[in-house]
PDB file of N, CA and C in Angstrom:
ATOM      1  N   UNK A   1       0.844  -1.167   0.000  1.00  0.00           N
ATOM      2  CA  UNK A   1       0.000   0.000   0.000  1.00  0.00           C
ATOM      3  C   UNK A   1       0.890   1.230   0.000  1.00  0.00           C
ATOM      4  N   UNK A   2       0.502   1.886  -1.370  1.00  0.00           N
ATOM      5  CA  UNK A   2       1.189   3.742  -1.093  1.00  0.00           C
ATOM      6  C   UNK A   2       0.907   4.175   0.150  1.00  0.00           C
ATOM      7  N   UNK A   3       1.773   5.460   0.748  1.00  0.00           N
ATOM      8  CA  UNK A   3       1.234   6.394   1.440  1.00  0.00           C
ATOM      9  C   UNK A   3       0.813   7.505   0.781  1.00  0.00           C
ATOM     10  N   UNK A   4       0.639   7.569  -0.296  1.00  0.00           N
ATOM     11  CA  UNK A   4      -0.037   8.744  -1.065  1.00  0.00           C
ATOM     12  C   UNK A   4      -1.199   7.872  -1.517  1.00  0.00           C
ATOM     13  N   UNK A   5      -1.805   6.829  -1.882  1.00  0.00           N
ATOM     14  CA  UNK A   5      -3.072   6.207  -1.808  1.00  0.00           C
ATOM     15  C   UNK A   5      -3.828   6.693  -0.330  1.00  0.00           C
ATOM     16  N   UNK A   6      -2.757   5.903   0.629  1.00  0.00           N
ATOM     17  CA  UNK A   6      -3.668   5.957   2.298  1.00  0.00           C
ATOM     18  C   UNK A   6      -4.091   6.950   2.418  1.00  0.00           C
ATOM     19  N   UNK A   7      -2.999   7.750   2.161  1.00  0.00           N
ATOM     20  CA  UNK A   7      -3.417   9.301   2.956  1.00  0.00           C
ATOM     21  C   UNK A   7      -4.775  10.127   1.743  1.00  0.00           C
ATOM     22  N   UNK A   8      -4.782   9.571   0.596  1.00  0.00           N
ATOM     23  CA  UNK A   8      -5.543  10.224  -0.280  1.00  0.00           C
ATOM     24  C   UNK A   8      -7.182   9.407   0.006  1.00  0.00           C
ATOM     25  N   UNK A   9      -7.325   8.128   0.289  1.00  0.00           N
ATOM     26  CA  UNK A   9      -8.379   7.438   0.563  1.00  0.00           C
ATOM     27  C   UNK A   9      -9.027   7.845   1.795  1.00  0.00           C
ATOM     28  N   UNK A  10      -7.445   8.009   3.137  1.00  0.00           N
ATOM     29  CA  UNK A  10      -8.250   8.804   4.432  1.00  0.00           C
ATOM     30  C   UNK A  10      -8.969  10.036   4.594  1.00  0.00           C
ATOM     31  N   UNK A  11      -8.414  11.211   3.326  1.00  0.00           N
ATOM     32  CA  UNK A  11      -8.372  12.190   3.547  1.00  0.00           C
ATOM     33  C   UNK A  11     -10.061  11.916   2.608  1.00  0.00           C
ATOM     34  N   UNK A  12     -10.265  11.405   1.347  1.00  0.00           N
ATOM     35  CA  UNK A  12     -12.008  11.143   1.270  1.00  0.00           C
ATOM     36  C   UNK A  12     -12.515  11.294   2.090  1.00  0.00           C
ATOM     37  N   UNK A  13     -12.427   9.818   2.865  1.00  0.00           N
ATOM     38  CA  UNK A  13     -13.713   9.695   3.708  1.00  0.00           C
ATOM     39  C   UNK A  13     -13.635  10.432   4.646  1.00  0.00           C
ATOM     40  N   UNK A  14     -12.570  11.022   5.236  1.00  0.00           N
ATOM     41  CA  UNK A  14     -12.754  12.220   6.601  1.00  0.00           C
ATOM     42  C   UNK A  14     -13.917  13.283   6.084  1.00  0.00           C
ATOM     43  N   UNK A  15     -13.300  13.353   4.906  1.00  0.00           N
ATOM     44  CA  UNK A  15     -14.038  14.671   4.491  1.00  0.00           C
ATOM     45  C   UNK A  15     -15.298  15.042   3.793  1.00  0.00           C
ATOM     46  N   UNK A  16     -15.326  14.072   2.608  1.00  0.00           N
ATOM     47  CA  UNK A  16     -17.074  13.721   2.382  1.00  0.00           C
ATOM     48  C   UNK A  16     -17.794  12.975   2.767  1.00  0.00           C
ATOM     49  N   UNK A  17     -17.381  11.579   3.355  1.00  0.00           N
ATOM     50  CA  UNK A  17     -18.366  10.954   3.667  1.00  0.00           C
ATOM     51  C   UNK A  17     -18.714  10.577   5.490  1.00  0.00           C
ATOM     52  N   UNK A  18     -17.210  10.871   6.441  1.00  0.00           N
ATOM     53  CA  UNK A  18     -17.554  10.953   7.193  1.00  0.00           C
ATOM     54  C   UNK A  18     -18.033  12.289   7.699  1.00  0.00           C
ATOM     55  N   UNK A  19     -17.601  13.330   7.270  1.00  0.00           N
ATOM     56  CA  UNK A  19     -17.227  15.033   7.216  1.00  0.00           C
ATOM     57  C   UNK A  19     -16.866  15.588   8.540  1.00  0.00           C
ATOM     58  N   UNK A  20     -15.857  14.794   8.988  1.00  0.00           N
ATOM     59  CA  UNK A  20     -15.027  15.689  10.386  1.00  0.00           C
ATOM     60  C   UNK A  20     -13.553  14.699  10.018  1.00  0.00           C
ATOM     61  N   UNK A  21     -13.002  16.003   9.549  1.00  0.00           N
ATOM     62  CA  UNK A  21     -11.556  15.644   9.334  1.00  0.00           C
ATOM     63  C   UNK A  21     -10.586  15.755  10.725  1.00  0.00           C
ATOM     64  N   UNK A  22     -11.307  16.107  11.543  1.00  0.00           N
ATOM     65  CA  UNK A  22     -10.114  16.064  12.996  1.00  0.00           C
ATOM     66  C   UNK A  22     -10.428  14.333  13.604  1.00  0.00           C
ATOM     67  N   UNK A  23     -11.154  13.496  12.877  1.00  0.00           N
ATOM     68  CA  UNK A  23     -11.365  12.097  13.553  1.00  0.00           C
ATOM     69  C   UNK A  23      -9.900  11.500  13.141  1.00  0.00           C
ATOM     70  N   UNK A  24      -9.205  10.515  14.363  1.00  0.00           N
ATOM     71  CA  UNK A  24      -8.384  10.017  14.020  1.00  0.00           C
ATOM     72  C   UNK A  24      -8.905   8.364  13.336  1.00  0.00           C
ATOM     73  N   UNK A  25      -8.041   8.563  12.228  1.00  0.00           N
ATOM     74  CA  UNK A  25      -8.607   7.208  11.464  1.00  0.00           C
ATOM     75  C   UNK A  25      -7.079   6.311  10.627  1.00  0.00           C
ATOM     76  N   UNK A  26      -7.046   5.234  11.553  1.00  0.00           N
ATOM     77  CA  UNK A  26      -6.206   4.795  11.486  1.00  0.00           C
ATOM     78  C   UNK A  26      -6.426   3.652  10.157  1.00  0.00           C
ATOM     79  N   UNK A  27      -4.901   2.853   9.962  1.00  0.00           N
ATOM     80  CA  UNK A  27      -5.316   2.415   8.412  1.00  0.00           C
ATOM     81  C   UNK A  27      -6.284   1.181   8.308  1.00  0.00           C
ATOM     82  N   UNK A  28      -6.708   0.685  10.023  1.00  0.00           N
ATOM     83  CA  UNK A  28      -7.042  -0.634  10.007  1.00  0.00           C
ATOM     84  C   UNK A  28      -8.723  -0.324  11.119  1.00  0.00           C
ATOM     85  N   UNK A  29      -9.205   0.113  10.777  1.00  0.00           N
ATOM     86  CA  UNK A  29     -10.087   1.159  11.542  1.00  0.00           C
ATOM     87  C   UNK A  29     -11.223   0.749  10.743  1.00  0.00           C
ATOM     88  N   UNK A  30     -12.189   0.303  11.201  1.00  0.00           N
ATOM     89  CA  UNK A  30     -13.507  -0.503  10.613  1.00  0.00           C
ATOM     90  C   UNK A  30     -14.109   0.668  10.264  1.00  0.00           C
ATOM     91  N   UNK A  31     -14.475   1.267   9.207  1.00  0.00           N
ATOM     92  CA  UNK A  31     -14.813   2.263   8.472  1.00  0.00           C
ATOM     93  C   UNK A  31     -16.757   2.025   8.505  1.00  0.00           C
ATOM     94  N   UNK A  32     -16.829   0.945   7.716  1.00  0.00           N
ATOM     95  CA  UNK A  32     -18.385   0.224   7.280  1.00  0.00           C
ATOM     96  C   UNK A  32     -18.419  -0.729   8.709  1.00  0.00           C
ATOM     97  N   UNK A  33     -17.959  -1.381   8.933  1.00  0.00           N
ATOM     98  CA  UNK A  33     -18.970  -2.603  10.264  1.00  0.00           C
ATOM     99  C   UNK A  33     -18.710  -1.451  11.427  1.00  0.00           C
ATOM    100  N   UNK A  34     -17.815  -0.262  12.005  1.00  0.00           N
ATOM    101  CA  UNK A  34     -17.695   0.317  12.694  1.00  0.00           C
ATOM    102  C   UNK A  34     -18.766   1.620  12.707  1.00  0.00           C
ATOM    103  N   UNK A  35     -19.229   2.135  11.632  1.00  0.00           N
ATOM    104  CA  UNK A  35     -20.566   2.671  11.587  1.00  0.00           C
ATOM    105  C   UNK A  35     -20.286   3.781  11.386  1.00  0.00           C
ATOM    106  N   UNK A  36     -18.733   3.683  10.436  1.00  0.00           N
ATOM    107  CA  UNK A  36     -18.359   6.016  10.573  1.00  0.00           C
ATOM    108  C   UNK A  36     -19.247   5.414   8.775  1.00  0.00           C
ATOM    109  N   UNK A  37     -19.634   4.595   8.326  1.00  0.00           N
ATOM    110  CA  UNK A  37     -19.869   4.929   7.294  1.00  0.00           C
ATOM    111  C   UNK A  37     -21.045   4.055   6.552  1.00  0.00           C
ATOM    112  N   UNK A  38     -21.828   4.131   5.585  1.00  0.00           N
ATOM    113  CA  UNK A  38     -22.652   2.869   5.615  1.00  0.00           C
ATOM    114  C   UNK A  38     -22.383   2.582   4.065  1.00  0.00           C
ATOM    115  N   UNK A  39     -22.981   1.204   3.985  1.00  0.00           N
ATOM    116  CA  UNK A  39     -23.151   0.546   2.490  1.00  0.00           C
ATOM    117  C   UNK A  39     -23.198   0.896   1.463  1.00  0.00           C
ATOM    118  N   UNK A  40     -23.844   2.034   1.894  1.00  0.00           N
ATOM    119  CA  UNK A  40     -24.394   2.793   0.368  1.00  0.00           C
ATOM    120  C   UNK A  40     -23.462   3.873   0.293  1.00  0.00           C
ATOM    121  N   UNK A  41     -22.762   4.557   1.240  1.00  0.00           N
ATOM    122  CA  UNK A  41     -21.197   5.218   1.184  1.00  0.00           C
ATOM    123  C   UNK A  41     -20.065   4.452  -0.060  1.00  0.00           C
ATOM    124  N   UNK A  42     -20.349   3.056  -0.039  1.00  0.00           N
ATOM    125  CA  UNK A  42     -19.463   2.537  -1.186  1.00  0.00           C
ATOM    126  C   UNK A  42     -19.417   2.733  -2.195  1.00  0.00           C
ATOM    127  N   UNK A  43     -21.109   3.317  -2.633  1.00  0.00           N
ATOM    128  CA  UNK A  43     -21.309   3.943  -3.989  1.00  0.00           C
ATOM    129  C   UNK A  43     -19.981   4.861  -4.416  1.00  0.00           C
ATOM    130  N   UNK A  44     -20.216   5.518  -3.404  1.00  0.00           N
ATOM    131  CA  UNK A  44     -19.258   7.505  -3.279  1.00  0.00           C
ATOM    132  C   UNK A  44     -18.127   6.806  -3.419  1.00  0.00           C
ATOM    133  N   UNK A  45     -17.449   5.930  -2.616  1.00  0.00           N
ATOM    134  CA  UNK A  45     -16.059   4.890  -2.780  1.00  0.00           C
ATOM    135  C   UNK A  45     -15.884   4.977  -4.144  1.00  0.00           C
ATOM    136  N   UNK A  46     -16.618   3.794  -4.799  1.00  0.00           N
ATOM    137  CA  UNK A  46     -16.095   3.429  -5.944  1.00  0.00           C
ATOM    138  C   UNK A  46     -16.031   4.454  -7.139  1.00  0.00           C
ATOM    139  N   UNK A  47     -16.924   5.792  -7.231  1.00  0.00           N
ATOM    140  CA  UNK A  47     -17.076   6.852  -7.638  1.00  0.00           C
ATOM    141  C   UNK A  47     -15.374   7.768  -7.798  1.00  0.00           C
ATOM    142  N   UNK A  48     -15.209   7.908  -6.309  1.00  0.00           N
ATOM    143  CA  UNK A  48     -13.977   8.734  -5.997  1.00  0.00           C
ATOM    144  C   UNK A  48     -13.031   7.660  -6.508  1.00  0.00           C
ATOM    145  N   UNK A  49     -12.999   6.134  -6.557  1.00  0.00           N
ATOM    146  CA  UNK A  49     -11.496   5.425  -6.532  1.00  0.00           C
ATOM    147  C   UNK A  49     -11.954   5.845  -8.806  1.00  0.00           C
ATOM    148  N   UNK A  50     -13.063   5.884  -9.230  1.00  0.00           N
ATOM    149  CA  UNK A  50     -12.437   6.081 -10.903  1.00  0.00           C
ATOM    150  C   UNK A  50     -12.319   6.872 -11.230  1.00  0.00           C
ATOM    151  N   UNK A  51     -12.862   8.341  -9.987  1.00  0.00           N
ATOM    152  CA  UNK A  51     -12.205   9.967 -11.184  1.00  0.00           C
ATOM    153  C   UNK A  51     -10.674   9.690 -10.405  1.00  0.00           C
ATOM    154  N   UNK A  52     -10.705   9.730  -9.328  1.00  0.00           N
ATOM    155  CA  UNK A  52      -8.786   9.833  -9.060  1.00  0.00           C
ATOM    156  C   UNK A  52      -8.058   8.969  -9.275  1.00  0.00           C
ATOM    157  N   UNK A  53      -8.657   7.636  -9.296  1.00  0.00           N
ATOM    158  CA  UNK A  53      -7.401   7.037  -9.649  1.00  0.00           C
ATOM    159  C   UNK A  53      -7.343   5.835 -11.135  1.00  0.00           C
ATOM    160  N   UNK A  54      -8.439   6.602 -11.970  1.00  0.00           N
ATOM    161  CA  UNK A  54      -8.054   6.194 -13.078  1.00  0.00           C
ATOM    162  C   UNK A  54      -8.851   4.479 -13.614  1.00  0.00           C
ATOM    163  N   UNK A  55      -9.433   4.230 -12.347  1.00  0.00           N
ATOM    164  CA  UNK A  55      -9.977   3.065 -13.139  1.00  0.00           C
ATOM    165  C   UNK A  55     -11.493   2.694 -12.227  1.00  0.00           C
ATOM    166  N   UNK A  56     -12.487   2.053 -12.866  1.00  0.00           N
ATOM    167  CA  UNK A  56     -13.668   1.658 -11.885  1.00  0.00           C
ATOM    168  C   UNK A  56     -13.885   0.719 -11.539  1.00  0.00           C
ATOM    169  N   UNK A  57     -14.125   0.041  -9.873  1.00  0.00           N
ATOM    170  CA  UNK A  57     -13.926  -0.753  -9.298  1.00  0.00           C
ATOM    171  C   UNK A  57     -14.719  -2.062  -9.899  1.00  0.00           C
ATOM    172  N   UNK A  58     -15.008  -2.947  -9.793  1.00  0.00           N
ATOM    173  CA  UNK A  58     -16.280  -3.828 -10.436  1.00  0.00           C
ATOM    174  C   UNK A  58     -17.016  -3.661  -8.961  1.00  0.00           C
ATOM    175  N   UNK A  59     -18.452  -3.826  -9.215  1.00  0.00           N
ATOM    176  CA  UNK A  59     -19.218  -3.694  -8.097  1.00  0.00           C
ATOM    177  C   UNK A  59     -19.065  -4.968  -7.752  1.00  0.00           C
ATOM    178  N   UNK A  60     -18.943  -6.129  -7.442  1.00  0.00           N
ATOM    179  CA  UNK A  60     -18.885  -7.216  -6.738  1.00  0.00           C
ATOM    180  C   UNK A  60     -18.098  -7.051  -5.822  1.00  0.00           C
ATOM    181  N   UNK A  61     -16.844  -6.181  -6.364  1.00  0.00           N
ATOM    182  CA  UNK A  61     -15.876  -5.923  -4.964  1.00  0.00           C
ATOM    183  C   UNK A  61     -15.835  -4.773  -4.080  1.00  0.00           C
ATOM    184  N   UNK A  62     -17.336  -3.947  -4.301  1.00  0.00           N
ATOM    185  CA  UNK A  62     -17.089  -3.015  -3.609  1.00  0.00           C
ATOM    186  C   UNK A  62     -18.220  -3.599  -2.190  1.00  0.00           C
ATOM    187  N   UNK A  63     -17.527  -4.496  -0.921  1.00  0.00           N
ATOM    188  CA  UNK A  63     -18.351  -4.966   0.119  1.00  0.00           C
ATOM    189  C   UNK A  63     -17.769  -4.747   1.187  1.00  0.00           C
ATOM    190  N   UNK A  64     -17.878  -4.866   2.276  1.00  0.00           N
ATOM    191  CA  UNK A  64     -17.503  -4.479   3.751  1.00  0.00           C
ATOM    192  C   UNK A  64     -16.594  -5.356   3.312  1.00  0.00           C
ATOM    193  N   UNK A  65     -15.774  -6.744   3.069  1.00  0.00           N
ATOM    194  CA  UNK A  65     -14.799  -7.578   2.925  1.00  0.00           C
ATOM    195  C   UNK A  65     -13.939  -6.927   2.377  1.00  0.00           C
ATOM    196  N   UNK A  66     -14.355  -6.366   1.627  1.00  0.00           N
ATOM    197  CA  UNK A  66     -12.796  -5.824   0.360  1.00  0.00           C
ATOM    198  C   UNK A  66     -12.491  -4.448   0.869  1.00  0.00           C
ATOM    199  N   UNK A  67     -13.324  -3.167   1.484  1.00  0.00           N
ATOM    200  CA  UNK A  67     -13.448  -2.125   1.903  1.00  0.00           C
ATOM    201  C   UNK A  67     -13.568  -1.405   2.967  1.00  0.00           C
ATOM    202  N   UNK A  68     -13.710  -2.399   4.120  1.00  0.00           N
ATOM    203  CA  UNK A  68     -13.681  -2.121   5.524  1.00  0.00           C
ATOM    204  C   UNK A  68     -13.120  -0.729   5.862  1.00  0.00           C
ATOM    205  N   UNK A  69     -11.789  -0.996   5.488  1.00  0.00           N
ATOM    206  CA  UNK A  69     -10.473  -0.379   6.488  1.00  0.00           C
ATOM    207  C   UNK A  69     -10.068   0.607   5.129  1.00  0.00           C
ATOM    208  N   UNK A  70      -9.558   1.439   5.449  1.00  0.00           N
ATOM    209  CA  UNK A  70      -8.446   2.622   4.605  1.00  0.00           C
ATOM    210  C   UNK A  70      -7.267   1.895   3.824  1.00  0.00           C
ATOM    211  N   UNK A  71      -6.711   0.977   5.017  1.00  0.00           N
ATOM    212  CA  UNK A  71      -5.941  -0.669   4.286  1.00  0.00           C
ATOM    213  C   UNK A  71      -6.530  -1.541   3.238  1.00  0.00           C
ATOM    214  N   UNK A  72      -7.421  -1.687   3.120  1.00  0.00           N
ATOM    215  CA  UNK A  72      -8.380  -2.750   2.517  1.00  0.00           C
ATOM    216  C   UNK A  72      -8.358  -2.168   1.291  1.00  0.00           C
ATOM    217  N   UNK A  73      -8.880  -0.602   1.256  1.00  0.00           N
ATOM    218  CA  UNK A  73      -9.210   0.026  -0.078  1.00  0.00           C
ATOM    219  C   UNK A  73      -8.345   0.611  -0.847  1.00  0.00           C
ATOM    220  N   UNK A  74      -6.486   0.848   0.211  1.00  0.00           N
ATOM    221  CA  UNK A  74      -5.626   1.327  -1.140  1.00  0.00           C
ATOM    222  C   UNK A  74      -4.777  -0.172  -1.276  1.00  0.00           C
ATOM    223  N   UNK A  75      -4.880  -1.165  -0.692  1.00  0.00           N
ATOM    224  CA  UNK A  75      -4.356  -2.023  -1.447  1.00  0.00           C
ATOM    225  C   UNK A  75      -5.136  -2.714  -2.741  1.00  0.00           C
ATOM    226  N   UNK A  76      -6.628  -2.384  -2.349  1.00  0.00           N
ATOM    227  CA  UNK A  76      -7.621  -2.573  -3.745  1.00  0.00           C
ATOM    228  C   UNK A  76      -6.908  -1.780  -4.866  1.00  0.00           C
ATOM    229  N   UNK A  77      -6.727  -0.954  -4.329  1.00  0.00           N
ATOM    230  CA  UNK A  77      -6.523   0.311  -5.546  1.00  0.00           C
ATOM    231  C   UNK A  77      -4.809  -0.012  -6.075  1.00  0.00           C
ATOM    232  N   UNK A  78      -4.246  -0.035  -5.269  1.00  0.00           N
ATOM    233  CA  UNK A  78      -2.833  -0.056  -5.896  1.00  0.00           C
ATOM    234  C   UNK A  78      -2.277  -0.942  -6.615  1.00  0.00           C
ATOM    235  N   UNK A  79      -3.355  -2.711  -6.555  1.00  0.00           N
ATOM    236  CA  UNK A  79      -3.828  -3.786  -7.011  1.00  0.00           C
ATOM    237  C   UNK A  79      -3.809  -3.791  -8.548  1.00  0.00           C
ATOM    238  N   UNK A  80      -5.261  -2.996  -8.730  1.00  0.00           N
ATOM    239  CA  UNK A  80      -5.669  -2.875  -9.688  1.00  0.00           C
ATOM    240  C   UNK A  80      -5.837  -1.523 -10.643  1.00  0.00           C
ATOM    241  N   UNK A  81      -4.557  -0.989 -10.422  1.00  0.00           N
ATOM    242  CA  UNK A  81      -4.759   0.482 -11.130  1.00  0.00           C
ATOM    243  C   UNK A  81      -3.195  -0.082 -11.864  1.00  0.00           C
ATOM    244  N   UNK A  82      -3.433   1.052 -13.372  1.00  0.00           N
ATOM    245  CA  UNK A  82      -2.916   0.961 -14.797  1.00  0.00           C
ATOM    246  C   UNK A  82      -1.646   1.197 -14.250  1.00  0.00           C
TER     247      UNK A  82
END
């Protein structure tokens, strides 16, 4: 996992979808089963991971399994980007 992914995936959800960027959110920090965010937040996920980073997720993998954590979603990304 980049630290310019992490910090670009944390700095999302602090800011649009949880919207308090002073929360500390660490890289392994239950995002969806922990309740800073819900299911349908994954929409906005997979949205933000194809304008910034160039490619769109398949929806099968956008689930609390693959997306939990800030970890979860830039190793998705760093995975599967061009």
């Amino acid at each position: 996992m980049s630290t310019e992914t992490r910090d670009t995936i944390r700095d999302f959800l602090l800011r649009e979808l949880i919207r308090n960027p002073r929360i500390k959110l660490g890289d392994d920090d239950k995002v969806i089963s922990g309740g800073l965010i819900d299911s349908f937040d994954l929409v906005q996920v997979g949205l933000f991971i194809e304008e910034r980073f160039g490619f769109r997720p398949d929806d099968i993998d956008l689930t609390v399994e693959k997306m939990d954590t800030v970890r979860l979603m830039a190793d998705y990304v760093d995975a599967h980007r061009k």
